[in-house]
C-alpha atoms as a PDB file:
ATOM      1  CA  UNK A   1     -15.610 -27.530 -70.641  1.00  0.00           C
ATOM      2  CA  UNK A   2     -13.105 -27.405 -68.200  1.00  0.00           C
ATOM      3  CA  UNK A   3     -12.706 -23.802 -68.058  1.00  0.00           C
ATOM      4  CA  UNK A   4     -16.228 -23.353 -67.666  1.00  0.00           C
ATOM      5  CA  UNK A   5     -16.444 -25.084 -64.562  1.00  0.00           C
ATOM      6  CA  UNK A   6     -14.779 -22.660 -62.277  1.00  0.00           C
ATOM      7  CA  UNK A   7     -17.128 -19.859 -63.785  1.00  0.00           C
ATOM      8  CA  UNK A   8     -20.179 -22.289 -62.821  1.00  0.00           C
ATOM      9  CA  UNK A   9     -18.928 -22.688 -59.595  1.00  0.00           C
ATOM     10  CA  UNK A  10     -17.815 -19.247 -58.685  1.00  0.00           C
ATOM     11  CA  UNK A  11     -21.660 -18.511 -60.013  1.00  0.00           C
ATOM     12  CA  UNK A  12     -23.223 -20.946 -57.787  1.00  0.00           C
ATOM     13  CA  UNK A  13     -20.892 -19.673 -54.787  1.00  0.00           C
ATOM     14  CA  UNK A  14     -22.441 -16.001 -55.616  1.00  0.00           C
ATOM     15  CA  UNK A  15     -26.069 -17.007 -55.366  1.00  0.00           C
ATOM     16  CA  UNK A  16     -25.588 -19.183 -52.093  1.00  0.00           C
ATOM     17  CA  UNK A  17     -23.867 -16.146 -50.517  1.00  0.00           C
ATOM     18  CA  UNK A  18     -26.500 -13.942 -51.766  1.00  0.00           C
ATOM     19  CA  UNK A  19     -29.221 -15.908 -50.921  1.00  0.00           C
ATOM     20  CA  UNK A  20     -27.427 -16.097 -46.842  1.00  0.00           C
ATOM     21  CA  UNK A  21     -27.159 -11.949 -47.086  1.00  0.00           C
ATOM     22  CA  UNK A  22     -30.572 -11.847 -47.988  1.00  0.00           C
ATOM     23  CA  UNK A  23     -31.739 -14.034 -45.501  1.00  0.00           C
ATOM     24  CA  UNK A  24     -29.682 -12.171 -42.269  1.00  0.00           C
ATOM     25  CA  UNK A  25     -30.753  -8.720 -43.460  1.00  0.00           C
ATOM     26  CA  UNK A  26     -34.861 -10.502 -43.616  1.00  0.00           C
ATOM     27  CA  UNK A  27     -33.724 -11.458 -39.818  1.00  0.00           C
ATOM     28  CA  UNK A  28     -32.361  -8.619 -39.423  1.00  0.00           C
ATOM     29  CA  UNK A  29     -35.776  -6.719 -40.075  1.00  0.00           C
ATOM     30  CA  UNK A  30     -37.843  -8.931 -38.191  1.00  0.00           C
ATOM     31  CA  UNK A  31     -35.736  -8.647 -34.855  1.00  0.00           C
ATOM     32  CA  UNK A  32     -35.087  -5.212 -35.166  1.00  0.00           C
ATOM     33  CA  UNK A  33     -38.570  -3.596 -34.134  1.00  0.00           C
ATOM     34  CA  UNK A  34     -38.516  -6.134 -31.413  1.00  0.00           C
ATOM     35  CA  UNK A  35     -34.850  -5.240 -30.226  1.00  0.00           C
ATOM     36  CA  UNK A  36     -35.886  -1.451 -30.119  1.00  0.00           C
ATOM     37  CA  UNK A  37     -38.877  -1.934 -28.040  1.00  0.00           C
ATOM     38  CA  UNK A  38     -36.994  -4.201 -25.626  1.00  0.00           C
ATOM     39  CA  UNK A  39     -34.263  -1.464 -25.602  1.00  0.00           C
ATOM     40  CA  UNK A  40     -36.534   1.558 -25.019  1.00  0.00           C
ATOM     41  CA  UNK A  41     -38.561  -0.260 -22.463  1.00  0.00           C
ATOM     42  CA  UNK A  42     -35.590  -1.084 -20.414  1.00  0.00           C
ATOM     43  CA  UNK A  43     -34.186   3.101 -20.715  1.00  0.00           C
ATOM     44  CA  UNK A  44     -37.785   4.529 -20.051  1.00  0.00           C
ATOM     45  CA  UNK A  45     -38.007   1.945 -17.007  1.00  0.00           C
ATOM     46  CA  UNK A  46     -34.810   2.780 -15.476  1.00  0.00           C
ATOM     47  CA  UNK A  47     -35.653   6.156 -15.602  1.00  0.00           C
ATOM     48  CA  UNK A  48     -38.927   6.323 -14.701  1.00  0.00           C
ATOM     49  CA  UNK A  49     -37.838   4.115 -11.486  1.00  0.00           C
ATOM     50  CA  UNK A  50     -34.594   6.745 -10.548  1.00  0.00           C
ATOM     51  CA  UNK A  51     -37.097   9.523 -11.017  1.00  0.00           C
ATOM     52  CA  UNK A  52     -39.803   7.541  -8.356  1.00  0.00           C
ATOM     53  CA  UNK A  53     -36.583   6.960  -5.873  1.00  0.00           C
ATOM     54  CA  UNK A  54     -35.448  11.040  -6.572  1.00  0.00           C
ATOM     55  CA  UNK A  55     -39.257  11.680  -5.511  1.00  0.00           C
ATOM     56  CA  UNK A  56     -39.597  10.215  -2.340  1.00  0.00           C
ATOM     57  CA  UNK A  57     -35.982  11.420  -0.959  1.00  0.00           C
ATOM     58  CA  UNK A  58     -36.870  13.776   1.857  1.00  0.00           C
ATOM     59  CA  UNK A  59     -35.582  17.419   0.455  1.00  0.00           C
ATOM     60  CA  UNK A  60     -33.918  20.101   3.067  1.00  0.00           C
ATOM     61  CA  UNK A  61     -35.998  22.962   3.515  1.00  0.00           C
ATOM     62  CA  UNK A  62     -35.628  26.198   5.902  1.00  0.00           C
ATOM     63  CA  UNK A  63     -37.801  26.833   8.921  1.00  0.00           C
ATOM     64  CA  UNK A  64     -40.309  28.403   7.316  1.00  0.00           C
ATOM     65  CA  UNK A  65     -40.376  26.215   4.380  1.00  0.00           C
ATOM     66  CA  UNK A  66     -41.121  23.192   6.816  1.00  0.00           C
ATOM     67  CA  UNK A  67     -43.572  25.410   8.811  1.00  0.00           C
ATOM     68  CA  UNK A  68     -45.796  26.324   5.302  1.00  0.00           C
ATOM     69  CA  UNK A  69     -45.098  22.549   4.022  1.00  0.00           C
ATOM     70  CA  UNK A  70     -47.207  21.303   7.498  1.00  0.00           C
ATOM     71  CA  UNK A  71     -49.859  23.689   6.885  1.00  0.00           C
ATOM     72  CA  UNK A  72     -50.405  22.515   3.275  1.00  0.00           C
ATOM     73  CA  UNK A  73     -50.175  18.710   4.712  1.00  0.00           C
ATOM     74  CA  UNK A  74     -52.978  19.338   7.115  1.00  0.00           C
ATOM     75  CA  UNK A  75     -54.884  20.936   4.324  1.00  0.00           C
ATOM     76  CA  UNK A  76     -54.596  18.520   2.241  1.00  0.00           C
ATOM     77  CA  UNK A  77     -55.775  15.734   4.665  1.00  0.00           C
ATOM     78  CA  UNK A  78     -58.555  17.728   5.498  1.00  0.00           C
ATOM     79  CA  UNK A  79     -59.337  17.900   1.875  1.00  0.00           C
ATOM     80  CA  UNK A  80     -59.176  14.032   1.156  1.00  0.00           C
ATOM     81  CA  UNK A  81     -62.106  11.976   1.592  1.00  0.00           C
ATOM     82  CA  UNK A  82     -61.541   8.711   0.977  1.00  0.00           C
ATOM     83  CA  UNK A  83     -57.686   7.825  -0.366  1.00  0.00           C
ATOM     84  CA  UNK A  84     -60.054   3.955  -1.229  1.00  0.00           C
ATOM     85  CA  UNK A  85     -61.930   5.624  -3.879  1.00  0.00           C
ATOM     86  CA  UNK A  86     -59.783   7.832  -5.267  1.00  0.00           C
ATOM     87  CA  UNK A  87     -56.994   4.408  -6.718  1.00  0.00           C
ATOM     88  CA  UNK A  88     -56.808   3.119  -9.447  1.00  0.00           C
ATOM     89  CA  UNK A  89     -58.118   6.725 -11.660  1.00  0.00           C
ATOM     90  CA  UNK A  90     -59.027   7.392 -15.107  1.00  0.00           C
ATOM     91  CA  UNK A  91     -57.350   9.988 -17.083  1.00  0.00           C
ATOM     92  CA  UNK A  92     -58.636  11.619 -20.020  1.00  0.00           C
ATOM     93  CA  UNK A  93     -57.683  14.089 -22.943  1.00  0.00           C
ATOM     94  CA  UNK A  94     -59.883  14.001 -26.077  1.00  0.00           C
ATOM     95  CA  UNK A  95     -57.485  16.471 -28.021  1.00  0.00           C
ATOM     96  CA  UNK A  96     -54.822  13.555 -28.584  1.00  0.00           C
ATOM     97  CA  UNK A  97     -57.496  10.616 -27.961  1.00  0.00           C
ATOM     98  CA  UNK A  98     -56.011   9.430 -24.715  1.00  0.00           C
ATOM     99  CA  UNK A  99     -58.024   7.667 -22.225  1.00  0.00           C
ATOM    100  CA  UNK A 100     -56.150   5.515 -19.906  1.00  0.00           C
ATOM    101  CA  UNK A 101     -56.619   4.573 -16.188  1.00  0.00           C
ATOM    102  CA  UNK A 102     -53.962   5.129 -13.745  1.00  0.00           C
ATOM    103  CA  UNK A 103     -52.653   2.833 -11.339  1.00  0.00           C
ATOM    104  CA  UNK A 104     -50.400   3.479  -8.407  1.00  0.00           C
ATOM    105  CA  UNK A 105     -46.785   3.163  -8.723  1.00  0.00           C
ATOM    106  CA  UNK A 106     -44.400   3.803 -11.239  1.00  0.00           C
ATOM    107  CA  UNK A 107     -42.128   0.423 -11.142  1.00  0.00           C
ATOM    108  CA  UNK A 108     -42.201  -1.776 -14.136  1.00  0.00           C
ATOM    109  CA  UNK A 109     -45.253  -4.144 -13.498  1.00  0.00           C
ATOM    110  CA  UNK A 110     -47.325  -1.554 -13.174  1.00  0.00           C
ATOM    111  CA  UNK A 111     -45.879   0.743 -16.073  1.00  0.00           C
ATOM    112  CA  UNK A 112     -46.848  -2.346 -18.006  1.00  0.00           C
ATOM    113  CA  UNK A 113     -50.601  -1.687 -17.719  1.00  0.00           C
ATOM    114  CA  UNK A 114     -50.647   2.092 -18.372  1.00  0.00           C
ATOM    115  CA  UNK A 115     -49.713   5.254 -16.634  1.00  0.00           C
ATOM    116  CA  UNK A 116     -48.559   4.791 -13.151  1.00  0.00           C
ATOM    117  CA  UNK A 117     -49.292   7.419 -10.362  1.00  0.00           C
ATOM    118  CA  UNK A 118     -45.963   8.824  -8.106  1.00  0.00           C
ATOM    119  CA  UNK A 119     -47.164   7.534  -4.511  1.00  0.00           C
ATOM    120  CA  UNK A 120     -46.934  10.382  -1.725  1.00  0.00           C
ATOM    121  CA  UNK A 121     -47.961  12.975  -4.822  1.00  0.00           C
ATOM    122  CA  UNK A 122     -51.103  14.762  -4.303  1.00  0.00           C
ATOM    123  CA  UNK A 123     -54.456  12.889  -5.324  1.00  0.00           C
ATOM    124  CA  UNK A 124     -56.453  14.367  -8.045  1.00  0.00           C
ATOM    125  CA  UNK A 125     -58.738  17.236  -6.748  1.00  0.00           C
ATOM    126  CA  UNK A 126     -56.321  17.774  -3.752  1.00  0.00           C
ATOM    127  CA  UNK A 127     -53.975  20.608  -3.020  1.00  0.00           C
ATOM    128  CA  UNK A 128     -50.486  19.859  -4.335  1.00  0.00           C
ATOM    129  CA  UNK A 129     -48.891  18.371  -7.436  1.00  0.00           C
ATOM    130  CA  UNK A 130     -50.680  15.270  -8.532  1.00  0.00           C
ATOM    131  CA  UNK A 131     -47.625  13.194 -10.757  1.00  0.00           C
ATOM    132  CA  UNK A 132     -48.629  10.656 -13.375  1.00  0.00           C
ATOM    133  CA  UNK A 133     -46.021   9.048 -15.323  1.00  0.00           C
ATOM    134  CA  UNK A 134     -46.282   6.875 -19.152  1.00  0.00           C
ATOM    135  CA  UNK A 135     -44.588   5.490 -21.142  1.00  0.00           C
ATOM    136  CA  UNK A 136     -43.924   7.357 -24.857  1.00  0.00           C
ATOM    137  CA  UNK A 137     -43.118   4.408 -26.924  1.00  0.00           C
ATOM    138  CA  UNK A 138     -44.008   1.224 -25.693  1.00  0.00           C
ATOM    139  CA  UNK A 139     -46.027  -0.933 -23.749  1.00  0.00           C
ATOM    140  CA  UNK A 140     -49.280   0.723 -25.192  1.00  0.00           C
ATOM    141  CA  UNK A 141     -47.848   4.116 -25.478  1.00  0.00           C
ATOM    142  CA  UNK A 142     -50.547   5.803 -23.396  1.00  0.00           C
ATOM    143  CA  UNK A 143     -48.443   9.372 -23.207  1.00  0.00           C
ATOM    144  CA  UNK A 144     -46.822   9.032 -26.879  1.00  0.00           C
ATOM    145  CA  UNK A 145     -48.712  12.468 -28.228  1.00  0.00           C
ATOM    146  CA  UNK A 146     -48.055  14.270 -24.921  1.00  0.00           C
ATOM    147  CA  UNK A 147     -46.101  16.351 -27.086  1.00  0.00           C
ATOM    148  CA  UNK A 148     -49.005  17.912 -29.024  1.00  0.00           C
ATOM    149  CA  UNK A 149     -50.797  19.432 -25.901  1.00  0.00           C
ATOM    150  CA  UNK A 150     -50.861  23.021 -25.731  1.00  0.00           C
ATOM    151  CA  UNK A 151     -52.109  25.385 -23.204  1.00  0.00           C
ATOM    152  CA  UNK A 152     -55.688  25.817 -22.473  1.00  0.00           C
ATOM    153  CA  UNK A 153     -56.083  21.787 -23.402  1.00  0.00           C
ATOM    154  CA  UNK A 154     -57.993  20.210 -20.864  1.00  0.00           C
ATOM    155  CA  UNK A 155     -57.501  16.997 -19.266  1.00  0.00           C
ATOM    156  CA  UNK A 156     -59.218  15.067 -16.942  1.00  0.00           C
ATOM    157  CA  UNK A 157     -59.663  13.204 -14.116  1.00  0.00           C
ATOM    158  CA  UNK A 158     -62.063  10.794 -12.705  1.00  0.00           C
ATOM    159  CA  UNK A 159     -62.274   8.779  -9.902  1.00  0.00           C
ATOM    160  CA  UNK A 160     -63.594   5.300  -8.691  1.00  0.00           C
ATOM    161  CA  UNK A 161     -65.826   7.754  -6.027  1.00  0.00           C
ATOM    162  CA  UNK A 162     -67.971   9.323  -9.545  1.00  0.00           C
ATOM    163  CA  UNK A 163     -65.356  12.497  -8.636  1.00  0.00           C
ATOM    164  CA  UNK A 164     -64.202  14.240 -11.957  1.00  0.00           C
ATOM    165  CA  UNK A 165     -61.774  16.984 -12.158  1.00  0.00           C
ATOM    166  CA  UNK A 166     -60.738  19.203 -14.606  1.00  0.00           C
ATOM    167  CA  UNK A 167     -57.074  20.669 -15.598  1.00  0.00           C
ATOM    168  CA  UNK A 168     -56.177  22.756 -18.116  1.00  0.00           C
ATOM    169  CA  UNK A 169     -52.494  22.762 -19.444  1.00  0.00           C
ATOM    170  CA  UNK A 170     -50.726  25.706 -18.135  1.00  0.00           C
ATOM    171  CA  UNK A 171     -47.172  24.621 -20.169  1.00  0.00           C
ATOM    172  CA  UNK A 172     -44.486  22.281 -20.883  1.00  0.00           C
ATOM    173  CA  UNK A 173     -40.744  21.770 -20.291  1.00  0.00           C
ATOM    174  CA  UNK A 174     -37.969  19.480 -21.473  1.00  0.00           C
ATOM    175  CA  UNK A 175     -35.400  18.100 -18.369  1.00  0.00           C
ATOM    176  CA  UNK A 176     -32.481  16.108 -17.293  1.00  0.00           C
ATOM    177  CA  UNK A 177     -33.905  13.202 -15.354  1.00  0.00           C
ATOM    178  CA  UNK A 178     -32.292  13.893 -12.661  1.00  0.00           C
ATOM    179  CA  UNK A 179     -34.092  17.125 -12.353  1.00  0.00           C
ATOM    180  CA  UNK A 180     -36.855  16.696  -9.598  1.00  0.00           C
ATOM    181  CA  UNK A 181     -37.702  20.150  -9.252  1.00  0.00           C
ATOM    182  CA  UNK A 182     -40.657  19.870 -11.861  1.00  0.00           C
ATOM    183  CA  UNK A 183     -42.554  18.201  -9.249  1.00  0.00           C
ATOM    184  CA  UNK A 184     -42.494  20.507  -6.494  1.00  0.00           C
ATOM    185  CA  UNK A 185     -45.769  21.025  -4.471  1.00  0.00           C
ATOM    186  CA  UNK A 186     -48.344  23.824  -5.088  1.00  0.00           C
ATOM    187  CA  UNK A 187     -50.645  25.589  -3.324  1.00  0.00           C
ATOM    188  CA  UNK A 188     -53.589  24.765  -5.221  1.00  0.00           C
ATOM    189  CA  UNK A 189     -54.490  21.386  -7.244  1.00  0.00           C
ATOM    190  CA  UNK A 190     -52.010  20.757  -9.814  1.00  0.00           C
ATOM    191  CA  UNK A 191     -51.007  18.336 -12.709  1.00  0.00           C
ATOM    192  CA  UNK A 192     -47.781  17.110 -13.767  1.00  0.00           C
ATOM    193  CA  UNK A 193     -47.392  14.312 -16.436  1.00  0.00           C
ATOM    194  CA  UNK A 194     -44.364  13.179 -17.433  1.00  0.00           C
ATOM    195  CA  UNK A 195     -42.839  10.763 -20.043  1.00  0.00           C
ATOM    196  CA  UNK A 196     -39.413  10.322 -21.857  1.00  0.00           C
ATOM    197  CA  UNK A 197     -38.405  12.290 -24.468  1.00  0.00           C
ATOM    198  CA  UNK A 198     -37.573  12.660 -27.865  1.00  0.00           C
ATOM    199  CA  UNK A 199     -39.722   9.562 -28.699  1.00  0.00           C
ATOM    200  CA  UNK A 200     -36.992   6.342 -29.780  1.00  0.00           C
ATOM    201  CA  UNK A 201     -34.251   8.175 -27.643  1.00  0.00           C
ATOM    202  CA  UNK A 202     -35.299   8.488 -24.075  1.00  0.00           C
ATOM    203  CA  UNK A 203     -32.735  10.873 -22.969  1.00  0.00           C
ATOM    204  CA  UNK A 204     -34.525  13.506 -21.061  1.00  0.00           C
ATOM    205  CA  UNK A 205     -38.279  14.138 -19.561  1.00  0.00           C
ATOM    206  CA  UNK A 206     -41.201  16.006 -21.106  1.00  0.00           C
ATOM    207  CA  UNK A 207     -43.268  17.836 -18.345  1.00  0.00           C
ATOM    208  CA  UNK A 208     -46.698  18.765 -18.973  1.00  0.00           C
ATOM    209  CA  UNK A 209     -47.889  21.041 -16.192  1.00  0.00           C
ATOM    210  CA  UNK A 210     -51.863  21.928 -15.553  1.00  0.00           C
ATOM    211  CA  UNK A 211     -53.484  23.193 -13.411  1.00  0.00           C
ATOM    212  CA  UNK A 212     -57.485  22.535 -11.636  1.00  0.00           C
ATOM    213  CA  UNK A 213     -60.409  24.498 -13.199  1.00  0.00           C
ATOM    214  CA  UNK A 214     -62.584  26.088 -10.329  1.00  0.00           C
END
């Protein structure tokens, strides 16, 4: 009897110290999907707010950079017909089933509720780069299958004014964060979406340019 104590003991020890393993690792599962979202939210945030900061620096041009960037600034004023009508937008893109309207800003309130619009980028239908940013992973995910556009995809605009326009992808690029450059003002109505990439990483930025149909 007494030698089959120990054995019942060391038994009962076993199961208790199974039974707390599998108990952490059922924790463990629960407040892991929850950890990762919090995680990736934060990273997509931060950079989503640098790149918003890296956007409205004022960039050095030469003389006749600054002399063409005033003619396309009066143009596009001209163009605009009522700035009221044209926030908050819809956006559109039935080949990945994404229909989402766009608020202004890109901080983290608004990033909340959907794609945010870069303030100071051009307004849809106007000359210049119109810049929407989403998130990829969280938060509703309204840019997660940005990766699956290709060119000649359309995507579309509408505004609170019954304006719709249309863009067709052009292309797409992967870059640093840091890399502004993407977002660089043309002479004729342009799209730029943007949103972290590879999905659950958030290192870099995918860029989906398009441009308006006539």
């Amino acid at each position: 009897m007494n030698k089959r104590k120990p054995y019942t003991n060391r038994r009962k020890k076993i199961i208790r110290y199974l039974g707390i393993t599998l108990i952490i690792i059922g924790l463990l599962i629960i407040i892991w999907p929850f950890y990762t979202n919090f995680v990736l939210t934060r990273r997509e945030s931060i950079i989503l707010t640098a790149w918003g900061e890296e956007l409205e620096k004022p960039q050095e041009t030469g003389a006749e950079e600054e002399e063409n960037e005033t003619e396309l600034q009066l143009e596009k004023e001209t163009e605009l017909i009522d700035s009221e009508k044209k926030l908050p937008f819809r956006i559109y893109i039935p080949e990945i089933n994404t229909d989402w309207v766009v608020n202004e800003g890109t901080d983290y309130l608004t990033l909340k509720e959907g794609p945010g619009f870069f303030s100071g980028s051009a307004l849809p239908g106007e000359i210049g780069t119109c810049v929407i940013a989403g998130h990829r992973t969280t938060y509703g995910a309204p840019f997660n299958r940005l990766d699956e556009l290709e060119e000649g995809d359309e995507i579309f605009l509408e505004t609170i004014g019954n304006e719709r326009f249309t863009y067709i992808v052009t292309g797409e690029e992967s870059v640093h964060p840091q890399d502004v450059s993407v977002l660089k003002n043309t002479e004729y109505p342009s799209l730029v979406l943007s949103t972290c990439t590879p999905k659950y990483f958030s290192t870099r930025r995918l860029i989906i340019f398009a441009r308006i149909i006539e």
